[in-house]
Protein backbone atom coordinates (compact mmCIF):
# COMPACT_ATOMS: atom_id res chain seq x y z
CA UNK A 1 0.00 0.00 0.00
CA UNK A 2 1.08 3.65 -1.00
CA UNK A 3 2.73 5.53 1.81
CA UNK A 4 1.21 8.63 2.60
CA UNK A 5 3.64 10.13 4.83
CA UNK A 6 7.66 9.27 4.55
CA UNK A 7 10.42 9.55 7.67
CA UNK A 8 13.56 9.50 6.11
CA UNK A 9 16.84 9.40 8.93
CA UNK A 10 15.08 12.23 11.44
CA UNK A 11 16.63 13.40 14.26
CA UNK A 12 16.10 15.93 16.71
CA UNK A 13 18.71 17.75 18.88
CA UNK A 14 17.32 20.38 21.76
CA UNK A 15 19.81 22.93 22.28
CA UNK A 16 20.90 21.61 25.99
CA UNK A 17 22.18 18.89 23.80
CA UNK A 18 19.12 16.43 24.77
CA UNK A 19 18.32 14.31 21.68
CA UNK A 20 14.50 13.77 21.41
CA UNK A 21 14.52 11.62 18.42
CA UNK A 22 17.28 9.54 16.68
CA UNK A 23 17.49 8.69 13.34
CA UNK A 24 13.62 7.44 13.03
CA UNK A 25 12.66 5.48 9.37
CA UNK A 26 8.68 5.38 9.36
CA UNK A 27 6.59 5.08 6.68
CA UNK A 28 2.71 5.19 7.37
CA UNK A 29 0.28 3.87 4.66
CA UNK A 30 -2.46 5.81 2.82
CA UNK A 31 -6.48 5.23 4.78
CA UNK A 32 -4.38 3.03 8.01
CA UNK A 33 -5.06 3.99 11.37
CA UNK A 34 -1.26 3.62 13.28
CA UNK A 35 -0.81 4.07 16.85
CA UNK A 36 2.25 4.96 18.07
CA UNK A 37 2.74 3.63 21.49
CA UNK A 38 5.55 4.39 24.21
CA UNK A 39 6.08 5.67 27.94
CA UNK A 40 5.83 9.21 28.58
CA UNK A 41 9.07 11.06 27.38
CA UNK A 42 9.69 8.62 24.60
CA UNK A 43 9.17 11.06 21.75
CA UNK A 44 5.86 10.34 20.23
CA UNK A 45 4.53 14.26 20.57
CA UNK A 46 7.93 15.27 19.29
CA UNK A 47 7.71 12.93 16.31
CA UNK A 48 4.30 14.13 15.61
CA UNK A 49 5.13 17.77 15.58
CA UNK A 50 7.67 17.40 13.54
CA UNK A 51 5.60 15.85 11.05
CA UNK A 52 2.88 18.25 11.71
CA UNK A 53 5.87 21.37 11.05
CA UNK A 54 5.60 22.43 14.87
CA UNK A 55 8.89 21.52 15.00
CA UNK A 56 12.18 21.81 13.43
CA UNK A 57 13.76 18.74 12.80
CA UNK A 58 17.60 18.51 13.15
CA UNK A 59 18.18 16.29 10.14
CA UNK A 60 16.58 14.17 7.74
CA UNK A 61 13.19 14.45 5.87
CA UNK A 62 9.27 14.01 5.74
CA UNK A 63 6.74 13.88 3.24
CA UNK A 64 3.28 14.61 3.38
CA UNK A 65 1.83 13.14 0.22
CA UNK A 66 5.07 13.71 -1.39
CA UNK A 67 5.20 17.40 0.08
CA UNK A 68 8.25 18.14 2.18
CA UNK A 69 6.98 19.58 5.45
CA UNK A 70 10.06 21.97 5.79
CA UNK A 71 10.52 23.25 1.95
CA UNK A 72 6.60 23.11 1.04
CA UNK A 73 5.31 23.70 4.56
CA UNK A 74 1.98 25.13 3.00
CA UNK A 75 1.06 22.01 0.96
CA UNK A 76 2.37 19.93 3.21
CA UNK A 77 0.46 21.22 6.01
CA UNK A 78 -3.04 21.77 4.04
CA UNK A 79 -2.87 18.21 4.22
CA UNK A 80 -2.99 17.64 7.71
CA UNK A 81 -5.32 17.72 11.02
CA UNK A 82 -3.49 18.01 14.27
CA UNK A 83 -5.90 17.29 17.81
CA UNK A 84 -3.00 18.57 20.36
CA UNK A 85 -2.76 16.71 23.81
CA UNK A 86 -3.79 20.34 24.77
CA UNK A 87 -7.03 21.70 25.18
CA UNK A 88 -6.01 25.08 23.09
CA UNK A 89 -8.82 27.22 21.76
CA UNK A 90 -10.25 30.96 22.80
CA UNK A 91 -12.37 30.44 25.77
CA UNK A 92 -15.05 33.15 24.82
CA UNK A 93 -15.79 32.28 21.24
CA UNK A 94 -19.00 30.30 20.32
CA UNK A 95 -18.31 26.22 19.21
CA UNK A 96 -19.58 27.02 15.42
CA UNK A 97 -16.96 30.40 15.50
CA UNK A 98 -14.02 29.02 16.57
CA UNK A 99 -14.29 25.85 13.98
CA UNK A 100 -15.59 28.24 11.27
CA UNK A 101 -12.36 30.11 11.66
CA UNK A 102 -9.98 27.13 11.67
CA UNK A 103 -11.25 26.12 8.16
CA UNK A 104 -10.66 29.62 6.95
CA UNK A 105 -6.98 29.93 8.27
CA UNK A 106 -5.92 27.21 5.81
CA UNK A 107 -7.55 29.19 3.03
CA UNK A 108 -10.73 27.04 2.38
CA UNK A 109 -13.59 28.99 1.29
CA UNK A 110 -16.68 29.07 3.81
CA UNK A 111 -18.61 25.60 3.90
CA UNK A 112 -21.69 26.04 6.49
CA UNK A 113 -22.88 22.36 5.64
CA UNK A 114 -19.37 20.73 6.42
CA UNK A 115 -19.42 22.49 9.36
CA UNK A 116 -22.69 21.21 10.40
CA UNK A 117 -22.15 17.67 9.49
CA UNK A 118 -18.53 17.87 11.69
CA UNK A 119 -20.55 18.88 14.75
CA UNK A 120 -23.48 16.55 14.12
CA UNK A 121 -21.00 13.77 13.67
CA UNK A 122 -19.41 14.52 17.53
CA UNK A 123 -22.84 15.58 19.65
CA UNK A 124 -21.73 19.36 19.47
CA UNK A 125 -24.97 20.59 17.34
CA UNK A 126 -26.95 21.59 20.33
CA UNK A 127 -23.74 23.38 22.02
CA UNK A 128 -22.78 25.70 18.21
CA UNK A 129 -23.95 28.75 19.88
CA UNK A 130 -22.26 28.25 23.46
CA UNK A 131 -19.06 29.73 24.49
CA UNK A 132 -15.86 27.32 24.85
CA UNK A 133 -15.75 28.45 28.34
CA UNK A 134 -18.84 27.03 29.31
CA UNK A 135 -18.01 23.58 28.09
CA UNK A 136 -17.45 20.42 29.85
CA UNK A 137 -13.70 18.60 29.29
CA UNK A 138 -14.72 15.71 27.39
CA UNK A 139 -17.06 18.72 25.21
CA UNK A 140 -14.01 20.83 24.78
CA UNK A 141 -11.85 17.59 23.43
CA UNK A 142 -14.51 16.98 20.52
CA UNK A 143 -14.28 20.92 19.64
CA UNK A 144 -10.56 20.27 18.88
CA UNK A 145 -11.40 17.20 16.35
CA UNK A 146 -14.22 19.45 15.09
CA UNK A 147 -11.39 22.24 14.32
CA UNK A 148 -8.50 19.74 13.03
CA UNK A 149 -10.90 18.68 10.46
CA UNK A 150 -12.87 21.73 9.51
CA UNK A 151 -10.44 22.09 6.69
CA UNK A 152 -11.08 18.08 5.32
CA UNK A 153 -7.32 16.72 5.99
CA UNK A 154 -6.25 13.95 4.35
CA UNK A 155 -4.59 13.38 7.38
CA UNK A 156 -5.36 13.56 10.73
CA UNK A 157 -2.97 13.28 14.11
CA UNK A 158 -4.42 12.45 17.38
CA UNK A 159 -2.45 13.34 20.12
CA UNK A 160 -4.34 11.14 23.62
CA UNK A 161 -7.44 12.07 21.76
CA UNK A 162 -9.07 10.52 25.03
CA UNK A 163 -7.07 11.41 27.91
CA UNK A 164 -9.91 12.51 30.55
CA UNK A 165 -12.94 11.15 28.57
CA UNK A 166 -15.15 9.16 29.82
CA UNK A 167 -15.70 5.61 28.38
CA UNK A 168 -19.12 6.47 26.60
CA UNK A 169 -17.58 9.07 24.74
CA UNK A 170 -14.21 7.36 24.24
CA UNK A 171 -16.45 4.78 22.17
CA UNK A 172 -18.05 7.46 20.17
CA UNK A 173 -14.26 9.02 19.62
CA UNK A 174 -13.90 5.48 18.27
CA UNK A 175 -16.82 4.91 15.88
CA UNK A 176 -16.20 8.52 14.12
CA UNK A 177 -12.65 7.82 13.91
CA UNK A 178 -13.17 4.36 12.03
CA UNK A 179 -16.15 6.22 9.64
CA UNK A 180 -12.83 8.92 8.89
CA UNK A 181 -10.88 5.65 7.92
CA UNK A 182 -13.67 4.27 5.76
CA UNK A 183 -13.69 8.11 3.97
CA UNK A 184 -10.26 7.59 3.06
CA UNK A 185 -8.81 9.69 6.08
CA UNK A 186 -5.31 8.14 7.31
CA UNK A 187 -5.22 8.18 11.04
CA UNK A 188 -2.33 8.24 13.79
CA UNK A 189 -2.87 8.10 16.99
CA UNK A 190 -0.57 8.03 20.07
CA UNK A 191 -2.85 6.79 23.38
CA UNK A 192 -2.11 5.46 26.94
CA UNK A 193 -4.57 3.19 26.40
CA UNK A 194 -3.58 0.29 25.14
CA UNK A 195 -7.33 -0.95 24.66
CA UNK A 196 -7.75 1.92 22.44
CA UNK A 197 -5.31 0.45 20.42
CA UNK A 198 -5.98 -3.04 20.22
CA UNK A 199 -9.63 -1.81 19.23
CA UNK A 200 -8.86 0.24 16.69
CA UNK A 201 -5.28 0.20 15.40
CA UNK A 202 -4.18 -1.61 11.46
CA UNK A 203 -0.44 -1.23 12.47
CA UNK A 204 1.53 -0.58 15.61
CA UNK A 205 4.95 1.22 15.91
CA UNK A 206 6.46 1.24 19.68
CA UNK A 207 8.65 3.97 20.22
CA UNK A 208 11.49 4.20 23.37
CA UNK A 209 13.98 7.05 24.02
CA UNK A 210 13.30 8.85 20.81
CA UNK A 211 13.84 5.37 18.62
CA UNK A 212 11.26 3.26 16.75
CA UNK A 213 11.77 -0.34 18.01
CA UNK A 214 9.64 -1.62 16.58
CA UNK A 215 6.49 -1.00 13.71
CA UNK A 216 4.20 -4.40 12.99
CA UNK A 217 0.62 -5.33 11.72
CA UNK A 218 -1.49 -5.20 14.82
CA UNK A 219 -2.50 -8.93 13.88
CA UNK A 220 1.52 -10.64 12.77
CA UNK A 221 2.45 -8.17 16.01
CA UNK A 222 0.18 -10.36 18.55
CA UNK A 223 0.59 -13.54 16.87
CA UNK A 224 4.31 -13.16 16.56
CA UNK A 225 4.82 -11.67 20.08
CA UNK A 226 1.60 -12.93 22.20
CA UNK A 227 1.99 -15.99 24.42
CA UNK A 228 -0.36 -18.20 24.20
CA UNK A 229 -2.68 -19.62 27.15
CA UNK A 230 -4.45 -23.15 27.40
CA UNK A 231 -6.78 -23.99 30.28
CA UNK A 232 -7.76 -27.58 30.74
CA UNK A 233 -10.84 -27.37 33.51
CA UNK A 234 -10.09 -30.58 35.62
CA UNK A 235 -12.16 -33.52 35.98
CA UNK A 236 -11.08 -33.74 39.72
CA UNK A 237 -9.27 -30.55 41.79
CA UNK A 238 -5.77 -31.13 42.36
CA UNK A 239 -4.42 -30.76 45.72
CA UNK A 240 -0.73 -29.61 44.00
CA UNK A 241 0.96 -30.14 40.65
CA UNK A 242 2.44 -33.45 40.98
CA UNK A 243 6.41 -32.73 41.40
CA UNK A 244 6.95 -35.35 37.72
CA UNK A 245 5.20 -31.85 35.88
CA UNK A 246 7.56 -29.21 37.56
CA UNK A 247 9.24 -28.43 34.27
CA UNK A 248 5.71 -27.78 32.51
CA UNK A 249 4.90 -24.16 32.43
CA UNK A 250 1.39 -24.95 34.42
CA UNK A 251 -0.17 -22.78 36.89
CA UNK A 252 -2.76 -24.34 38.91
CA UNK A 253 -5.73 -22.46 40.20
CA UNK A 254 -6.55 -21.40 43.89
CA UNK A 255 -9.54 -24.12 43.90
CA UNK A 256 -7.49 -26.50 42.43
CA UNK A 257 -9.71 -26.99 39.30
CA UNK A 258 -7.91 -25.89 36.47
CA UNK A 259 -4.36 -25.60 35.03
CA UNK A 260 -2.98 -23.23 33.04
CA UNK A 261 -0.43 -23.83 30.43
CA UNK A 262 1.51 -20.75 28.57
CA UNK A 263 2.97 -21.75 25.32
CA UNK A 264 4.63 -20.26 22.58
CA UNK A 265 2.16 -20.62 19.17
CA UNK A 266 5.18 -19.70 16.78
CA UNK A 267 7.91 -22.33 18.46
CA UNK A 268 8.16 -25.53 16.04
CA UNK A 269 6.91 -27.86 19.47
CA UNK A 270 4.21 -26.52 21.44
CA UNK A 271 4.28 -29.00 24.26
CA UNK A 272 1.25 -30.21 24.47
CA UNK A 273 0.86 -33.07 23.35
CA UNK A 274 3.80 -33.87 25.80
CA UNK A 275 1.67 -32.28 28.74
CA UNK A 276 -1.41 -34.09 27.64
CA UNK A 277 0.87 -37.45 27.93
CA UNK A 278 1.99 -36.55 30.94
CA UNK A 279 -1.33 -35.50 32.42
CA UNK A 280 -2.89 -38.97 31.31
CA UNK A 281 0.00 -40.74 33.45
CA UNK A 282 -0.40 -39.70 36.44
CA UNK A 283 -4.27 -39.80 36.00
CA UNK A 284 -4.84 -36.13 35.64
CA UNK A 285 -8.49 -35.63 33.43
CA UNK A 286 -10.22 -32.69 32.36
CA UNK A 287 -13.05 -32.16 31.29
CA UNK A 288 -13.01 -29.12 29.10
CA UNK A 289 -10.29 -27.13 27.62
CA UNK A 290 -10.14 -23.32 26.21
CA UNK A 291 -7.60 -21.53 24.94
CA UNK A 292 -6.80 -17.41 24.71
CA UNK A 293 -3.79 -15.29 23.38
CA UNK A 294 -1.76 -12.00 25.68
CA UNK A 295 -3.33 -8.99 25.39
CA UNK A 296 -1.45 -5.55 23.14
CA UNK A 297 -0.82 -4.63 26.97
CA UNK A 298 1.12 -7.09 27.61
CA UNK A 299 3.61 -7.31 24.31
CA UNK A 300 3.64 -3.59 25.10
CA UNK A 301 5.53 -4.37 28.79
CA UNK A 302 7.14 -6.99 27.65
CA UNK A 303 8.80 -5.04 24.71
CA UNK A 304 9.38 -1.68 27.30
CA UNK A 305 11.26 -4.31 29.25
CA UNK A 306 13.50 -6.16 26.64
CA UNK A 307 14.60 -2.47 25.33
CA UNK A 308 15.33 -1.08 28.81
């Protein structure tokens, strides 16, 4: 698939000499939605302004559509919706001003029915005519989507689009953010919650102390990285794991009714048809078996942990 925007070898250097970002290749695909995950002071908002042309980079380029943010910053930046961690907008101005004027700073000629349909789409209609000010935090968080896409961006950044939401309207975030994707609209998100994406992500990139460690299909990434967990539901509760089964990777229950065995899908020998030898041995039934895959939140540890 096309590649909408390009990294090529960026780096950024603060003057103190701290280096927020180091050497980062990305390439994110036209109509995906990527989340960039990583711990706070990793260098995702840095990485995003510097896409966005917030930011100077120190070296190396980025393309917006083939528009180099630095040397055709107006094109480049036409292109794109930023929502900003931030809640940044004038306090005293009405919710149908302040979006109206957003689409007119990038030069787009007055659209009334766009600008309708945006606040329609996120449950501001009712609250056009009311002051910023008076608006409630989850409220003010829609009026910055409403603003980063008054000007219809190809492209649209999310910066914790749902820090301090609550989970109703974190699922609404959701729903109009997949209906952009089906428009065309490519999507990146950075979010503390890992849920969020898991949900709603194509591809994942993980980013630690201002390097990308690692970018993957949200699918290949859980199937290459996720453990796998099979839980046989015992015929008869075990008082302990008979000491013959030590070297099994089994956890047994508090009621002693089921055991849990964690397993690697991708190795070449899963064990368990060893396990289930061993189990019939020593007389060890069950009755019923299921089994589940880790959770994104726990790759995501696992990886902070392996690039410490």
């Amino acid at each position: 698939m096309q590649a909408i925007i390009s990294v090529k070898q960026l780096s950024k250097e603060y003057a103190g000499g701290y280096q927020a970002l180091k050497m980062i290749d990305l390439e994110i695909r036209r109509g995906e939605i990527f989340a960039l995950l990583g711990p706070n002071g990793a260098g995702k908002t840095t990485l995003i302004n510097a896409i966005c042309g917030i930011v100077n980079p120190s070296s190396g380029t980025i393309l917006a559509d083939g528009h180099d943010v630095v040397t055709d910053y107006r094109a480049a930046r036409s292109l794109i919706g930023l929502v900003p961690q931030e809640l940044a907008t004038d306090a005293f101005e009405s919710v149908w001003d302040t979006v109206t004027l957003s689409r007119g700073i990038f030069g787009k000629p007055a659209n009334p029915a766009h600008i309708e349909k945006l606040l329609r789409q996120l449950s501001l209609w009712e609250k056009k005519n009311s002051r910023i000010m008076t608006l409630s935090g989850g409220m003010k968080r829609r009026v910055m989507i409403a603003k980063a896409l008054s000007h219809e961006p190809q492209i649209l950044f999310l910066d914790e689009p749902t820090a301090g939401v609550d989970v109703v309207l974190r699922r609404d975030m959701w729903d109009m953010v997949r209906g952009l994707r089906d428009q065309g609209v490519t999507i990146i998100l950075t979010t503390h919650y890992i849920e969020e994406a898991e949900e709603m992500a194509d591809r994942i990139g993980v980013i630690r102390n201002g390097e990308i460690i690692l970018v993957e299909d949200k699918a290949a990434l859980m199937e290459k990285l996720g453990k796998k967990q099979l839980t046989l539901h015992l015929q008869r509760p075990l008082a302990q794991i008979p000491a013959a089964l030590a070297g099994q990777a089994l956890v047994l229950s508090g009621d002693g009714t089921e055991l849990v065995y964690t397993f690697d899908a991708q190795a070449r020998q899963t064990g368990i048809a060893d396990l289930f030898r061993q189990l019939g041995e020593h007389g060890i039934d069950f009755k019923d078996l299921q089994s589940s895959q880790s959770s994104l939140e726990e790759i995501f540890v696992n990886l902070m942990e392996t690039h410490r």
